[in-house]
Protein backbone atom coordinates (compact mmCIF):
# COMPACT_ATOMS: atom_id res chain seq x y z
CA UNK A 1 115.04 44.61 118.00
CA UNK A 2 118.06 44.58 120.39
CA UNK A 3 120.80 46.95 121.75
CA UNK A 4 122.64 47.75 124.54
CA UNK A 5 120.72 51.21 124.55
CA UNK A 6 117.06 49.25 124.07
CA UNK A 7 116.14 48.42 127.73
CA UNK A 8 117.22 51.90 129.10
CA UNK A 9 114.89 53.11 126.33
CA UNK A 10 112.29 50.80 127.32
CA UNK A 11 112.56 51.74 130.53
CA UNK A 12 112.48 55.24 130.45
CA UNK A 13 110.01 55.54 127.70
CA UNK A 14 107.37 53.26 130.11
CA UNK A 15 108.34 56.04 132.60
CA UNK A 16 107.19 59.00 130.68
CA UNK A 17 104.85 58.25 128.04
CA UNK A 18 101.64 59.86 128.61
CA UNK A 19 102.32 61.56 131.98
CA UNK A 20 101.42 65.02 130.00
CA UNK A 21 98.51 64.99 128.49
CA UNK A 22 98.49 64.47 124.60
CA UNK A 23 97.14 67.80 123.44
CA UNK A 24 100.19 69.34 125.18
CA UNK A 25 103.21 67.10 124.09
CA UNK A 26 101.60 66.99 120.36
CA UNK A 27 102.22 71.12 120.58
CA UNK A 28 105.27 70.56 122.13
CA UNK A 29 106.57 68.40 119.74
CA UNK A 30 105.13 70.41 116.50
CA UNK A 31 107.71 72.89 117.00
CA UNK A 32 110.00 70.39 115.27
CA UNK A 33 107.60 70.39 111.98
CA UNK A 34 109.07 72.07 108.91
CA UNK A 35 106.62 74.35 108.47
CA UNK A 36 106.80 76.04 111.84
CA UNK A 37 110.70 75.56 112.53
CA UNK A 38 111.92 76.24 108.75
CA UNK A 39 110.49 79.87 108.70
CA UNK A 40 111.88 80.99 112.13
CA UNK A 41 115.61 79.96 110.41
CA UNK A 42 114.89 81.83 107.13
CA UNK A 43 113.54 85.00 108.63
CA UNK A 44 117.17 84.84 110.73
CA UNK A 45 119.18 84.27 108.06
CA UNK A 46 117.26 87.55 106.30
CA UNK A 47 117.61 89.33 109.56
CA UNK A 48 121.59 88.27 109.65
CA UNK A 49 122.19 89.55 105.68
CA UNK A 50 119.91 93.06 106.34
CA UNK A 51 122.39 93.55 109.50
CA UNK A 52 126.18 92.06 108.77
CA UNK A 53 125.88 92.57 104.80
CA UNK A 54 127.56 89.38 104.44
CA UNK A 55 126.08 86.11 103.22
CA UNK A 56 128.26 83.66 104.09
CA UNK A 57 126.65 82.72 107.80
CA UNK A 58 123.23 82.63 106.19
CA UNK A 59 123.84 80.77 103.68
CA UNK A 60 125.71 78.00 105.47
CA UNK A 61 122.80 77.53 107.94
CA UNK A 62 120.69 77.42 105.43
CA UNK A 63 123.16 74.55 103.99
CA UNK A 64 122.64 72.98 107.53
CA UNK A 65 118.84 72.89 106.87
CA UNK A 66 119.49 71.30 103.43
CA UNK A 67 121.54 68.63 104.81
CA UNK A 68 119.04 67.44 107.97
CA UNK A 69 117.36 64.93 105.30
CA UNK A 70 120.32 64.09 103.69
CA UNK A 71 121.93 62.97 107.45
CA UNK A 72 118.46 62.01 108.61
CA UNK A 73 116.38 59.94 105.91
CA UNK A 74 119.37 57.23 105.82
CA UNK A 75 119.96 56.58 109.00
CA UNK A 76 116.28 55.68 109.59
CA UNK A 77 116.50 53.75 106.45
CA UNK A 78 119.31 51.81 107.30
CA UNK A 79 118.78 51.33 111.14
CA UNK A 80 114.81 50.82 110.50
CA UNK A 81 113.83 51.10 114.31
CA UNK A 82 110.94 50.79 115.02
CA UNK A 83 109.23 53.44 117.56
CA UNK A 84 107.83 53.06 121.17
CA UNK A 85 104.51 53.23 120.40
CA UNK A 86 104.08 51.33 116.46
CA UNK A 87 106.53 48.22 116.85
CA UNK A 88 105.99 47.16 113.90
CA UNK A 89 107.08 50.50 111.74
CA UNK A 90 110.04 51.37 111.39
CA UNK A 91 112.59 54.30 110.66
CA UNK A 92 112.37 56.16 113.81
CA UNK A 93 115.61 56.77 114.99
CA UNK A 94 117.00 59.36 114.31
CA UNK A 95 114.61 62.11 115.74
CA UNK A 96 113.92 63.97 111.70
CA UNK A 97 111.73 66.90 114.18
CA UNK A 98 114.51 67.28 117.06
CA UNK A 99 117.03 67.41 113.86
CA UNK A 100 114.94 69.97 112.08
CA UNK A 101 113.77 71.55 115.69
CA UNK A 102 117.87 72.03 116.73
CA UNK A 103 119.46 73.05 113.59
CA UNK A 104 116.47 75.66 112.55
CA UNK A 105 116.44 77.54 116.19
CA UNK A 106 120.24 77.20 117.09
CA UNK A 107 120.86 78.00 113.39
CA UNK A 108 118.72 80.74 113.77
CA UNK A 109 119.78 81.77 117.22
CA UNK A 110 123.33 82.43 116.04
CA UNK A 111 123.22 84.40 113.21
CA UNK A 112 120.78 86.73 115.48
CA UNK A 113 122.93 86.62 118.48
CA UNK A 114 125.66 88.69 117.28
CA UNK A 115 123.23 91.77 117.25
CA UNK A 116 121.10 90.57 120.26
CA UNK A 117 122.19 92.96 124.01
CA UNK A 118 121.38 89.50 125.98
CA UNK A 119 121.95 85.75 125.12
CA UNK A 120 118.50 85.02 125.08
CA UNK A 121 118.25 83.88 121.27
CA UNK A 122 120.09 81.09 122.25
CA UNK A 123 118.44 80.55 125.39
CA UNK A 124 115.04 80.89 123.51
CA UNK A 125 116.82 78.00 121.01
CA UNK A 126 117.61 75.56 123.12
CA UNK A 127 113.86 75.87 125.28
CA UNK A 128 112.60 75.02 121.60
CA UNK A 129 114.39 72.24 121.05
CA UNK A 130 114.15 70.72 124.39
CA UNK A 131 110.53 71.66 124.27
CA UNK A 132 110.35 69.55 120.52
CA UNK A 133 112.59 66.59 122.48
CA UNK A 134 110.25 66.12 125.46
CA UNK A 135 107.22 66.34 123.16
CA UNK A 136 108.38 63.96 121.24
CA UNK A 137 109.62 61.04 123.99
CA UNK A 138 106.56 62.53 126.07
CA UNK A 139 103.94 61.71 122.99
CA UNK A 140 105.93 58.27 122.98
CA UNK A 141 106.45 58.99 118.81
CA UNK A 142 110.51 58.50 119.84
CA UNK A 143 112.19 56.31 122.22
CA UNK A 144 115.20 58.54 124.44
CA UNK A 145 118.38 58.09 122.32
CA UNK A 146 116.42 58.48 118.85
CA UNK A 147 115.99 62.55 120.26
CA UNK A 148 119.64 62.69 121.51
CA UNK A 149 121.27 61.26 118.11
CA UNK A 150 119.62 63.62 116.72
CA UNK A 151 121.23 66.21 118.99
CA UNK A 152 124.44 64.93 118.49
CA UNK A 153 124.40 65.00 114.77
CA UNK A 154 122.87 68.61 114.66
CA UNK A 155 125.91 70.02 116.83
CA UNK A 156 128.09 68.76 113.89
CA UNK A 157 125.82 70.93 111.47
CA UNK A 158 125.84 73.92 113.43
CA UNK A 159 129.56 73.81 113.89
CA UNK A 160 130.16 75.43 110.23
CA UNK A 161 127.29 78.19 111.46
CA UNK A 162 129.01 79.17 114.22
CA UNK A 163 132.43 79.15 112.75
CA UNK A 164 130.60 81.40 109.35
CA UNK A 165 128.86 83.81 111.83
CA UNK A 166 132.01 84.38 114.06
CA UNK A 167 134.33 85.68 110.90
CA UNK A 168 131.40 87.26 109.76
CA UNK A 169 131.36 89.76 112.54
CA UNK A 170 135.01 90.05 113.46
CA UNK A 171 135.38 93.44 114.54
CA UNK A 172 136.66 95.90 112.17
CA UNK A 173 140.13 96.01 112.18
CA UNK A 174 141.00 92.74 113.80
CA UNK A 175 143.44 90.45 112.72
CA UNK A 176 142.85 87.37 111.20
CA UNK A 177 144.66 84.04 112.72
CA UNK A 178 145.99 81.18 110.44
C-alpha cells in the first residue's frame, strides 16, 4: 500500500489507537451500525410527513440512505485498502458506518429542524457522527481519511435533503425563485 495520504495516516492512527479504552470506542463507533442509525432517520422522516404533509424531503433522505451502499461498497471494492489494524484485509476505505452514521443523523436532523425552537437536532447530528468517526479511528477499525471520505461524500447526499426540506417549508405565501 502507498499514498501520499498513507504516512499521515500511519502516523496519526499510531497516535490514537487504543488511548480510550475499547469498550468505549466500540459504543462509540456502533452508532454508525444500521440498525441503530437507520431507525433514528426513519422515525424523522415519519415525524417530517405527520408535520409538513409533504413527502418530498422524506423521501429523498430516505433516497440518501439507499444510495450509502451504492457510493460505499465500490469504492472499497475498487480501492481495496486495507485497515490499520488487519493489513492484510481489505476494503476499508471508505468509512460504510461514518457514511451510514452522517447521512442517517444529518438526514434526520434536517427534516426535524424546521419544527425544532433551537438548532440542537443538528447539533445532536453532528456529536453522533463525530462520536461514530472517533470510535471508529479510536478502535483503530479505520485509518483518518477513510472517516473523512466518508464525510465528504455524505455532504453530497445530504445536499438534495436540504434543498427538498427547504421548499418543503417555504412559508406560505412566498415566492418561488427560478
Amino acid at each position: 500500500m502507498s499514498g501520499p495520504l498513507l504516512t499521515p495516516d500511519e502516523r496519526l492512527s499510531r497516535a490514537l489507537v487504543r488511548t480510550v479504552p475499547d469498550s468505549v470506542t466500540e459504543r462509540l463507533s456502533d452508532l454508525g451500525n444500521v440498525p441503530i442509525a437507520v431507525p433514528v432517520l426513519l422515525l424523522a422522516m415519519a415525524y417530517s410527513v405527520r408535520r409538513s404533509r409533504a413527502w418530498a424531503p422524506a423521501l429523498t433522505a430516505g433516497l440518501a440512505m439507499a444510495l450509502v451502499p451504492a457510493v460505499i461498497v465500490p469504492l472499497k471494492e475498487w480501492t481495496a485498502r486495507p485497515g490499520p489494524l488487519e493489513p492484510w484485509a481489505a476494503g476499508y476505505f471508505p468509512s460504510g458506518h461514518t457514511a451510514t452514521s452522517a447521512v442517517a443523523y444529518v438526514g434526520a436532523a434536517l427534516l426535524v429542524s424546521p419544527y425544532a425552537r433551537r438548532p440542537w437536532p443538528m447539533a445532536l447530528a453532528f456529536l453522533l457522527t463525530a462520536a461514530t468517526a472517533a470510535g471508529l479511528i479510536l478502535r483503530g477499525w479505520h485509518w483518518p481519511v477513510d472517516v473523512l471520505a466518508s464525510l465528504f461524500l455524505c455532504t453530497v447526499l445530504l445536499v438534495p435533503v436540504a434543498h427538498a426540506v427547504r421548499r418543503a417549508v417555504r412559508p406560505p405565501g412566498s415566492s418561488r425563485r427560478a
